[in-house]
C-alpha atoms as a PDB file:
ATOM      1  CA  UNK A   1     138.679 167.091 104.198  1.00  0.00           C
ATOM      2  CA  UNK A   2     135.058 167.935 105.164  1.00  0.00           C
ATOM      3  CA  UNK A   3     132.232 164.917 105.202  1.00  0.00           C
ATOM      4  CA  UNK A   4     129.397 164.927 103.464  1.00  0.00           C
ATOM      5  CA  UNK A   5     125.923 164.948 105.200  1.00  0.00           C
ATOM      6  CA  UNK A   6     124.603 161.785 103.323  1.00  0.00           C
ATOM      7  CA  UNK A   7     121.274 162.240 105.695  1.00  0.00           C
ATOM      8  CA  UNK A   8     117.986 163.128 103.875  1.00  0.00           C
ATOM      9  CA  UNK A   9     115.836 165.177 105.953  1.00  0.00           C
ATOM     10  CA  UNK A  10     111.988 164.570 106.744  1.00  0.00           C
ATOM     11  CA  UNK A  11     110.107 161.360 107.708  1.00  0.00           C
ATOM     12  CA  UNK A  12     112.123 158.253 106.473  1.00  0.00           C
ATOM     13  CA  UNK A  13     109.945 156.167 103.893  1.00  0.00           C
ATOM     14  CA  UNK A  14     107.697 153.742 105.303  1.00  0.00           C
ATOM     15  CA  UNK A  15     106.789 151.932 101.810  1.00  0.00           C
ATOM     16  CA  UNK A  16     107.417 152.045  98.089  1.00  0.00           C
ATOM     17  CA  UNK A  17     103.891 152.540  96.953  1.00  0.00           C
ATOM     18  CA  UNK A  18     102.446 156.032  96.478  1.00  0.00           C
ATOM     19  CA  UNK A  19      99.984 157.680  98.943  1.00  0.00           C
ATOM     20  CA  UNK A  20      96.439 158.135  98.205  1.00  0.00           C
ATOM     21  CA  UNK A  21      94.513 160.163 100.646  1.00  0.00           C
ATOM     22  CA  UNK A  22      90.983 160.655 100.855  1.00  0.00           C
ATOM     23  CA  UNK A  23      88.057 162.150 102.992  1.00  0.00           C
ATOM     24  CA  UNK A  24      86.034 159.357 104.902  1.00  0.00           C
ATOM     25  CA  UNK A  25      82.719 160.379 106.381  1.00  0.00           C
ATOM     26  CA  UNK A  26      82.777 159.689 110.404  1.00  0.00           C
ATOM     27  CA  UNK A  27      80.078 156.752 110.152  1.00  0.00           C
ATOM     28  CA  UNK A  28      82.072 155.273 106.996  1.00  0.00           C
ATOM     29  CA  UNK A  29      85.589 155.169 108.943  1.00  0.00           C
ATOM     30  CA  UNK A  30      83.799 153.664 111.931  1.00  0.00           C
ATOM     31  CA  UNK A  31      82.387 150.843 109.484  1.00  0.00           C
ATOM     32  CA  UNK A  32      86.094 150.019 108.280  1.00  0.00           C
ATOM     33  CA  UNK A  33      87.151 150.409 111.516  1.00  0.00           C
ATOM     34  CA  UNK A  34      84.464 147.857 112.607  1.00  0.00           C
ATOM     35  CA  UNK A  35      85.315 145.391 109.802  1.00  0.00           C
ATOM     36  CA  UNK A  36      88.716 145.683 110.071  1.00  0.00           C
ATOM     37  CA  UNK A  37      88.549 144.077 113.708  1.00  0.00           C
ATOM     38  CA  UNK A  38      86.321 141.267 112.406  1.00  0.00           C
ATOM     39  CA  UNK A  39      89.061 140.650 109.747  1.00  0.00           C
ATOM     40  CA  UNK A  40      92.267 140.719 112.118  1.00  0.00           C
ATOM     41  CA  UNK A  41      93.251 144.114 109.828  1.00  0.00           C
ATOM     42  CA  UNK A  42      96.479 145.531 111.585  1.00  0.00           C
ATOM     43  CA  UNK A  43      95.491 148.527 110.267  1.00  0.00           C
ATOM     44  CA  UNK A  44      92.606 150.745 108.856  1.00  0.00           C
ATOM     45  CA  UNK A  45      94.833 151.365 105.950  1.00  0.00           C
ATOM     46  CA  UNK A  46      95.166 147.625 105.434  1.00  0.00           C
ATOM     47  CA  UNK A  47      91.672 147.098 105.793  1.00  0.00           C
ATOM     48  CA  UNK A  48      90.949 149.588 103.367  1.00  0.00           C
ATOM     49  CA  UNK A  49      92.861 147.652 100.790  1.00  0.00           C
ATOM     50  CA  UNK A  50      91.231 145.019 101.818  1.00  0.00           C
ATOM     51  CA  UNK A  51      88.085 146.125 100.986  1.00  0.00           C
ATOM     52  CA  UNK A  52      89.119 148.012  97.621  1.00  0.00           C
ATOM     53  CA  UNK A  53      90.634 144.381  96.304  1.00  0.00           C
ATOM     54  CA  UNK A  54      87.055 142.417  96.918  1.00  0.00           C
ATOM     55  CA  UNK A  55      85.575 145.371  95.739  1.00  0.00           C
ATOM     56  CA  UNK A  56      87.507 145.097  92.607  1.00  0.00           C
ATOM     57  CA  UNK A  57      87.497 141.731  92.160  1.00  0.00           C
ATOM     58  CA  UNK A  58      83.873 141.818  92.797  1.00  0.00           C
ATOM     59  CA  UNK A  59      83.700 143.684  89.532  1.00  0.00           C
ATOM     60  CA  UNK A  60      85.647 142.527  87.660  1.00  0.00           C
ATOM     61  CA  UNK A  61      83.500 141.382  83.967  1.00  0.00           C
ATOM     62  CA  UNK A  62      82.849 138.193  82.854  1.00  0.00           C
ATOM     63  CA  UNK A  63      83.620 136.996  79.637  1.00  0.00           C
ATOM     64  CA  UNK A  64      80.693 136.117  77.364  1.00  0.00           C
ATOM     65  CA  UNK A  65      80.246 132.414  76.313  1.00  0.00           C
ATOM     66  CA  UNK A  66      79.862 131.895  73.234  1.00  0.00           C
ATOM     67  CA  UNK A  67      76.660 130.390  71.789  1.00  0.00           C
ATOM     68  CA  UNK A  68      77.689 126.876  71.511  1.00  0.00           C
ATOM     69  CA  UNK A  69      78.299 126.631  75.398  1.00  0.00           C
ATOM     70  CA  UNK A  70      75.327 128.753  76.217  1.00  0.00           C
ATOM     71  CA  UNK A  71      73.247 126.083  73.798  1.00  0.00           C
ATOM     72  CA  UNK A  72      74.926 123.388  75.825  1.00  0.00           C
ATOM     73  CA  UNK A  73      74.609 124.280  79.106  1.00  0.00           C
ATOM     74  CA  UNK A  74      70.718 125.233  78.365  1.00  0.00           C
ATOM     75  CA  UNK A  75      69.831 121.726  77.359  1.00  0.00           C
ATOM     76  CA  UNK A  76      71.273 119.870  79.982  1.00  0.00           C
ATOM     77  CA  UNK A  77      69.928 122.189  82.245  1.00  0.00           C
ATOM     78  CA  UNK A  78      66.480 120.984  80.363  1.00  0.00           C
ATOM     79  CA  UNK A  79      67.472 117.486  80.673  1.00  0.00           C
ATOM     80  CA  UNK A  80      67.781 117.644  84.012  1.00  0.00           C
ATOM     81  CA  UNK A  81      64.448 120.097  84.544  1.00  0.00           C
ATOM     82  CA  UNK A  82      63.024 117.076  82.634  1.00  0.00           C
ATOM     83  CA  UNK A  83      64.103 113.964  85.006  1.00  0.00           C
ATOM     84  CA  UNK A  84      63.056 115.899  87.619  1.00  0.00           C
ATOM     85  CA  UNK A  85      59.530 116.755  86.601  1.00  0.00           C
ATOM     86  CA  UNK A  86      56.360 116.027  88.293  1.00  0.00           C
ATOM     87  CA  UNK A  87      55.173 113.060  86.373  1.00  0.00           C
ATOM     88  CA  UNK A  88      51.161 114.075  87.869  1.00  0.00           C
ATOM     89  CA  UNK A  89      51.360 117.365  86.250  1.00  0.00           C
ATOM     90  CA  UNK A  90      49.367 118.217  82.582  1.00  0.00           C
ATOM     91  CA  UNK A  91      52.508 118.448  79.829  1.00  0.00           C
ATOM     92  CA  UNK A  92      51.574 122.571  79.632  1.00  0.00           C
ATOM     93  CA  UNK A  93      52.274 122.865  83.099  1.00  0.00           C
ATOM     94  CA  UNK A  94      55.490 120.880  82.976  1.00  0.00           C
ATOM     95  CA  UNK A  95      56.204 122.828  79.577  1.00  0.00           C
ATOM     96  CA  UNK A  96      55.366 126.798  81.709  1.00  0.00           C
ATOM     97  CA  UNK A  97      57.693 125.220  84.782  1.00  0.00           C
ATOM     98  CA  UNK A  98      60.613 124.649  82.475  1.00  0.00           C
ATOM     99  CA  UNK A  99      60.460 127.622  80.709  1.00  0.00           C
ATOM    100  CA  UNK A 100      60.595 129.409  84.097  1.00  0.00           C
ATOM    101  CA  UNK A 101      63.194 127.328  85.339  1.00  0.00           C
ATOM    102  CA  UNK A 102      65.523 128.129  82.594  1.00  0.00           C
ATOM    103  CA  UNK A 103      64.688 131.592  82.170  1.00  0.00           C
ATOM    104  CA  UNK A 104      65.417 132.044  85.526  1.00  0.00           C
ATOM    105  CA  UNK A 105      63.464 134.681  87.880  1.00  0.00           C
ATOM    106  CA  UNK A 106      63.128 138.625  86.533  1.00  0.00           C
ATOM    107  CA  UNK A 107      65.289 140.220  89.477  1.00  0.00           C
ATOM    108  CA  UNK A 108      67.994 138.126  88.042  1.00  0.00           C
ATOM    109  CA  UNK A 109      67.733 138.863  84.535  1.00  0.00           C
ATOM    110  CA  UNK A 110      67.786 142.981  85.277  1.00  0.00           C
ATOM    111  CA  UNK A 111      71.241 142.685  86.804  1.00  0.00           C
ATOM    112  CA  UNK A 112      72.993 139.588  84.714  1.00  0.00           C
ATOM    113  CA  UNK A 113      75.225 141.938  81.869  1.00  0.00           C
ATOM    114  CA  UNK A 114      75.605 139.150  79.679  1.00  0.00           C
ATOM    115  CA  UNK A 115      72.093 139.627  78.909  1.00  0.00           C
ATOM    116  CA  UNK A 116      70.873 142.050  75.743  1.00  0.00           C
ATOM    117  CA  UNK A 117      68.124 144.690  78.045  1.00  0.00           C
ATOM    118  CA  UNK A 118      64.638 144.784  76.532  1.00  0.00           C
ATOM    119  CA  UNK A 119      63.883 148.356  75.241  1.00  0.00           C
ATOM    120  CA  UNK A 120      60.271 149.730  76.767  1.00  0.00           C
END
């Protein structure tokens, strides 16, 4: 009786997941390369997924609160704003300081999502 040749040919596998290959600019690859040092990455393909997970969980979208906890959080923000107020100040100005405070500054409102944009 003959035996079978049970042996696959090729490269044995190295891991269940598929392989996704892509083109890295030099300077790019030298970056991961670079951060994947500072982050004790065995590998530039484990740094790579390293840096696509915080990536991704860097985006990931927040869920809207709803309008009760928004209306909560605002006035004890203002509560707050209010203890700490400068008791020399004219009531307008404490009034304009708030209203900043809790509006929070402009470069901050452009990139919050949560936020309805102004059309204009």
């Amino acid at each position: 009786m003959k035996k079978r040749n049970t042996k696959k040919r090729g490269r044995p596998a190295t891991g269940q997941d598929p392989v996704s290959a892509i083109r890295l600019p030099i300077d790019l690859t030298a970056a991961i390369d670079k951060w994947g040092e500072k982050n004790d990455a065995p590998s530039r393909s484990e740094a790579i997924r390293r840096l696509v997970e915080l990536g991704l969980a860097g985006a990931k979208t927040t869920p809207r609160r709803s309008s009760r906890a928004a209306a909560k959080a605002a006035d004890m923000a203002a509560e707050q704003i209010d203890k700490l107020a400068d008791p020399s100040a004219t009531d307008e100005e404490r009034r304009t300081r708030k209203r900043r405070l809790l509006r929070g500054p402009q470069e901050f409102r452009d990139i919050r999502s949560d936020l309805s944009k102004r059309k204009g």
